[in-house]
N, C-alpha and C. Protein backbone atom coordinates (compact mmCIF):
# COMPACT_ATOMS: atom_id res chain seq x y z
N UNK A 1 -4.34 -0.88 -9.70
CA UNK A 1 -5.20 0.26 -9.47
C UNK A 1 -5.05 1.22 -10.64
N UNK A 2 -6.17 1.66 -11.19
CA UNK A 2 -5.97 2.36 -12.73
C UNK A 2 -6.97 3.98 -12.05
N UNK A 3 -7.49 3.94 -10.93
CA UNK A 3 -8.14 4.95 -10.88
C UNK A 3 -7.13 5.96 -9.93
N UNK A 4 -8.31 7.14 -9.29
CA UNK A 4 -6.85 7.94 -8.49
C UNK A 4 -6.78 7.31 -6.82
N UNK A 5 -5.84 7.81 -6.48
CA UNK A 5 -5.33 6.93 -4.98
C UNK A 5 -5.23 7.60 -3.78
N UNK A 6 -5.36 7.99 -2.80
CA UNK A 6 -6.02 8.89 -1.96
C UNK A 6 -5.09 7.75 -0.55
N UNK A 7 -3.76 8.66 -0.22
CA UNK A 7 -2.58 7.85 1.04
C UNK A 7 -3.26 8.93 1.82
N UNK A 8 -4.12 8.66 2.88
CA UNK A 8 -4.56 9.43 4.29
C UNK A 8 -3.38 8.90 5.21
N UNK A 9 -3.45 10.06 5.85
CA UNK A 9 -2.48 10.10 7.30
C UNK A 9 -2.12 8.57 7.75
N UNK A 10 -3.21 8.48 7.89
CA UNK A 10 -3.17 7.00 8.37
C UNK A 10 -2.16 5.81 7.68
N UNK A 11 -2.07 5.65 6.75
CA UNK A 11 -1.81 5.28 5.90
C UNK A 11 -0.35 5.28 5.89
N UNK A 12 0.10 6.48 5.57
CA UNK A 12 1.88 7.05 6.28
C UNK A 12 2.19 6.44 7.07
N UNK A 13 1.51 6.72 8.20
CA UNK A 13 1.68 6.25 9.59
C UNK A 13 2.45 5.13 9.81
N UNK A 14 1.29 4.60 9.06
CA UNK A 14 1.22 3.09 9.38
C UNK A 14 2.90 2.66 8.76
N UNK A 15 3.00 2.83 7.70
CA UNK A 15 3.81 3.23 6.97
C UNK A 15 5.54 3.41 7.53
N UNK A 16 5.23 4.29 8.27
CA UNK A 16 6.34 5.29 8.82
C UNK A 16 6.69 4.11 10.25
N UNK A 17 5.68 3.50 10.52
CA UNK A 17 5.73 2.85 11.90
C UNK A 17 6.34 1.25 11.54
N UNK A 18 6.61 0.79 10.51
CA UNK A 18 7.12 -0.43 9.56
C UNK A 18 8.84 -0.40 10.33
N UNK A 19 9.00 -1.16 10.49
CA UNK A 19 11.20 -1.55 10.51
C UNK A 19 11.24 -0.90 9.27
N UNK A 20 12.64 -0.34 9.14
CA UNK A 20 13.03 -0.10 7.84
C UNK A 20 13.10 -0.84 6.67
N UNK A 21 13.49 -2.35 7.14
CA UNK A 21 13.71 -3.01 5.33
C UNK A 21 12.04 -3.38 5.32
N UNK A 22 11.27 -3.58 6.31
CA UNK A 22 10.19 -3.75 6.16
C UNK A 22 9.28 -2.74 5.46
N UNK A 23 9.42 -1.72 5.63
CA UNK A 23 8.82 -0.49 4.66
C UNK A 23 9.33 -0.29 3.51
N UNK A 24 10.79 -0.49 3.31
CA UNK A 24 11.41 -0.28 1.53
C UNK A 24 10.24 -1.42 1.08
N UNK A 25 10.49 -2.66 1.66
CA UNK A 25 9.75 -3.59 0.94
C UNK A 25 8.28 -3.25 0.40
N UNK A 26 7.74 -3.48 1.78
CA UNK A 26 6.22 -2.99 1.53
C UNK A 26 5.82 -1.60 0.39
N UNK A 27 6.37 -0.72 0.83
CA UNK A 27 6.00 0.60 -0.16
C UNK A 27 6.26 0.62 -1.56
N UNK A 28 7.69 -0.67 -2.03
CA UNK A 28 8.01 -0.89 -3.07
C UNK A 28 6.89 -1.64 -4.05
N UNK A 29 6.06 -2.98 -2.86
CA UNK A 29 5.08 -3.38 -3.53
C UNK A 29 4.19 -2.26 -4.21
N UNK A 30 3.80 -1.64 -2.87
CA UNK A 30 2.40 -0.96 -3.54
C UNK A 30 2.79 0.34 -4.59
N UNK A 31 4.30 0.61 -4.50
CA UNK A 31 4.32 1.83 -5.80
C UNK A 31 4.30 0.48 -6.93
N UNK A 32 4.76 -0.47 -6.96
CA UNK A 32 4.27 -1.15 -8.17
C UNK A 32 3.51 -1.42 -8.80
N UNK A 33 2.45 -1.69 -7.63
CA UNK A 33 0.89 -1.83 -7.93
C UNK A 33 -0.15 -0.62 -8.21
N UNK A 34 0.46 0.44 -7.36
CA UNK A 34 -0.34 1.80 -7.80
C UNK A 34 0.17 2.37 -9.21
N UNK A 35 1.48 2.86 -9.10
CA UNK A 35 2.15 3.10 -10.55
C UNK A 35 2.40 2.96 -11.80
N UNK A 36 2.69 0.91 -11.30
CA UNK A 36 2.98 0.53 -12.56
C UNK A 36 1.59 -0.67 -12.99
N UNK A 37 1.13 -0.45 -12.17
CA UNK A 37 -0.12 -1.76 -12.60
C UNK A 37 0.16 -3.37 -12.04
N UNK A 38 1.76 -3.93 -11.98
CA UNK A 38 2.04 -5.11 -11.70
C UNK A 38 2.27 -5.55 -10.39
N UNK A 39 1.93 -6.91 -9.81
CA UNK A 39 2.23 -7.46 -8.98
C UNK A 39 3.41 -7.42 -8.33
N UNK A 40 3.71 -6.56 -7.01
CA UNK A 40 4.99 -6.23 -6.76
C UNK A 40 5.42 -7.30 -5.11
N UNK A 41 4.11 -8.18 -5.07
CA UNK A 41 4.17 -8.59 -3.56
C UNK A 41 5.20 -10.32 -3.82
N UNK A 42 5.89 -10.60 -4.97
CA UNK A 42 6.44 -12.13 -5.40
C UNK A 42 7.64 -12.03 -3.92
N UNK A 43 8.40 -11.05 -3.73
CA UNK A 43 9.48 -10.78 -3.06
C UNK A 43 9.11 -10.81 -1.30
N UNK A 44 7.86 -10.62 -0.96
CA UNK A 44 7.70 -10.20 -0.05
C UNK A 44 7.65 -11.54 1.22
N UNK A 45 7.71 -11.44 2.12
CA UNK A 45 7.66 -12.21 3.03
C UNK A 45 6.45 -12.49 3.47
N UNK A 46 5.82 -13.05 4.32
CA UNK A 46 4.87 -13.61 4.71
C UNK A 46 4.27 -12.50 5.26
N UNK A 47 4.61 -11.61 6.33
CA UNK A 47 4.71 -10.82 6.96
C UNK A 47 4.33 -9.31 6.63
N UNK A 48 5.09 -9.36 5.45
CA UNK A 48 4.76 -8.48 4.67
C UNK A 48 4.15 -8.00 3.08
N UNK A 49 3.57 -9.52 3.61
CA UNK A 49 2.31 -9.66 2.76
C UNK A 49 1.02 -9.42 3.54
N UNK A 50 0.89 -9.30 4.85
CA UNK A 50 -0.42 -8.99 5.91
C UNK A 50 -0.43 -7.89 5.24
N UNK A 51 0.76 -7.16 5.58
CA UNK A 51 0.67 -5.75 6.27
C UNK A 51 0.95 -5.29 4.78
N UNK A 52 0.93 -5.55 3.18
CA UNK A 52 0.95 -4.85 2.25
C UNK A 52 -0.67 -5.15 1.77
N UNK A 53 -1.26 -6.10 2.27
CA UNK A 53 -3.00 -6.26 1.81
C UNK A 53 -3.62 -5.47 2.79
N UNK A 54 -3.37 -5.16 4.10
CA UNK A 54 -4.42 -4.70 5.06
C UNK A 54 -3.90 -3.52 4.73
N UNK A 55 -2.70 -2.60 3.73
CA UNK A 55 -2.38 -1.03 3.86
C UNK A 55 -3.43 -1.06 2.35
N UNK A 56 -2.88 -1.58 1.27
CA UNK A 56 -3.67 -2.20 -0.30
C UNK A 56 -5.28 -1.42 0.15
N UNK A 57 -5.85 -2.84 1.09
CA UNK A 57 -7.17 -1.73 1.42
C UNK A 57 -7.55 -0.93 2.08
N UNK A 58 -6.68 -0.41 2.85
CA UNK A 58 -7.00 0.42 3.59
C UNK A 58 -6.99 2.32 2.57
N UNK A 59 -6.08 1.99 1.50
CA UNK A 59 -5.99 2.96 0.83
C UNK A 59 -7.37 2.67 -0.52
N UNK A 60 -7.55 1.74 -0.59
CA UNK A 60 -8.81 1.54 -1.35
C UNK A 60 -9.88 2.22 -0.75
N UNK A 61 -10.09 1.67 0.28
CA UNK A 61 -11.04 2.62 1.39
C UNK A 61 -11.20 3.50 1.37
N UNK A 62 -10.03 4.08 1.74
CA UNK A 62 -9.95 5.61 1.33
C UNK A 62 -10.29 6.46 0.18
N UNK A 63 -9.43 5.65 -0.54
CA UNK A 63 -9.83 6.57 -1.92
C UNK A 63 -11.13 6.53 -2.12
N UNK A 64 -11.67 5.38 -1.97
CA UNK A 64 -13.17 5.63 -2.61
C UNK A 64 -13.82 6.28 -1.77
N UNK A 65 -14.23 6.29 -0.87
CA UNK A 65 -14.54 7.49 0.34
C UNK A 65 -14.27 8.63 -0.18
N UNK A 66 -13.03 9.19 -0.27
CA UNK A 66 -12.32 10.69 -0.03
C UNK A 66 -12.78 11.16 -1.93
N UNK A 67 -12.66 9.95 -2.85
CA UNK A 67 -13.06 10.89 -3.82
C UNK A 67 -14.13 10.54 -4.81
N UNK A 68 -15.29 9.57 -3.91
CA UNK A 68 -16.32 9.98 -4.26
C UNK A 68 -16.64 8.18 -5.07
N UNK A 69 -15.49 7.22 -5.35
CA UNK A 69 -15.56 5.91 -6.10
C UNK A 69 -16.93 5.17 -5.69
């Protein structure tokens, strides 16, 4: 993602509502992917590969919605 990124409530939530190693994981992907540009999902489990593509667009969604993409 090279444009800007728009985390709605929702989003947290969802987020916040993860097991713990399940959220280091997941959130680690997507600051990789928002931040640094690279593929951060090699580590991830099956599991948390759903739930790092269905958060992925759900913040795509958003952003483009909330700022206009």
């Amino acid at each position: 993602m090279t444009s800007p990124v728009y985390l709605s409530q929702r989003v947290l939530s969802d987020i916040q509502a993860l097991p713990c190693s399940d959220r280091l994981a997941v959130v680690t992907a997507l600051a990789a992917n928002i931040l640094l540009g690279v593929d951060g999902t090699k580590g991830l489990s099956p599991m948390e590969t759903i739930v790092y593509t269905m958060l992925q667009n759900t913040i795509r969604r958003d952003s483009a919605r909330i700022l206009g993409a």
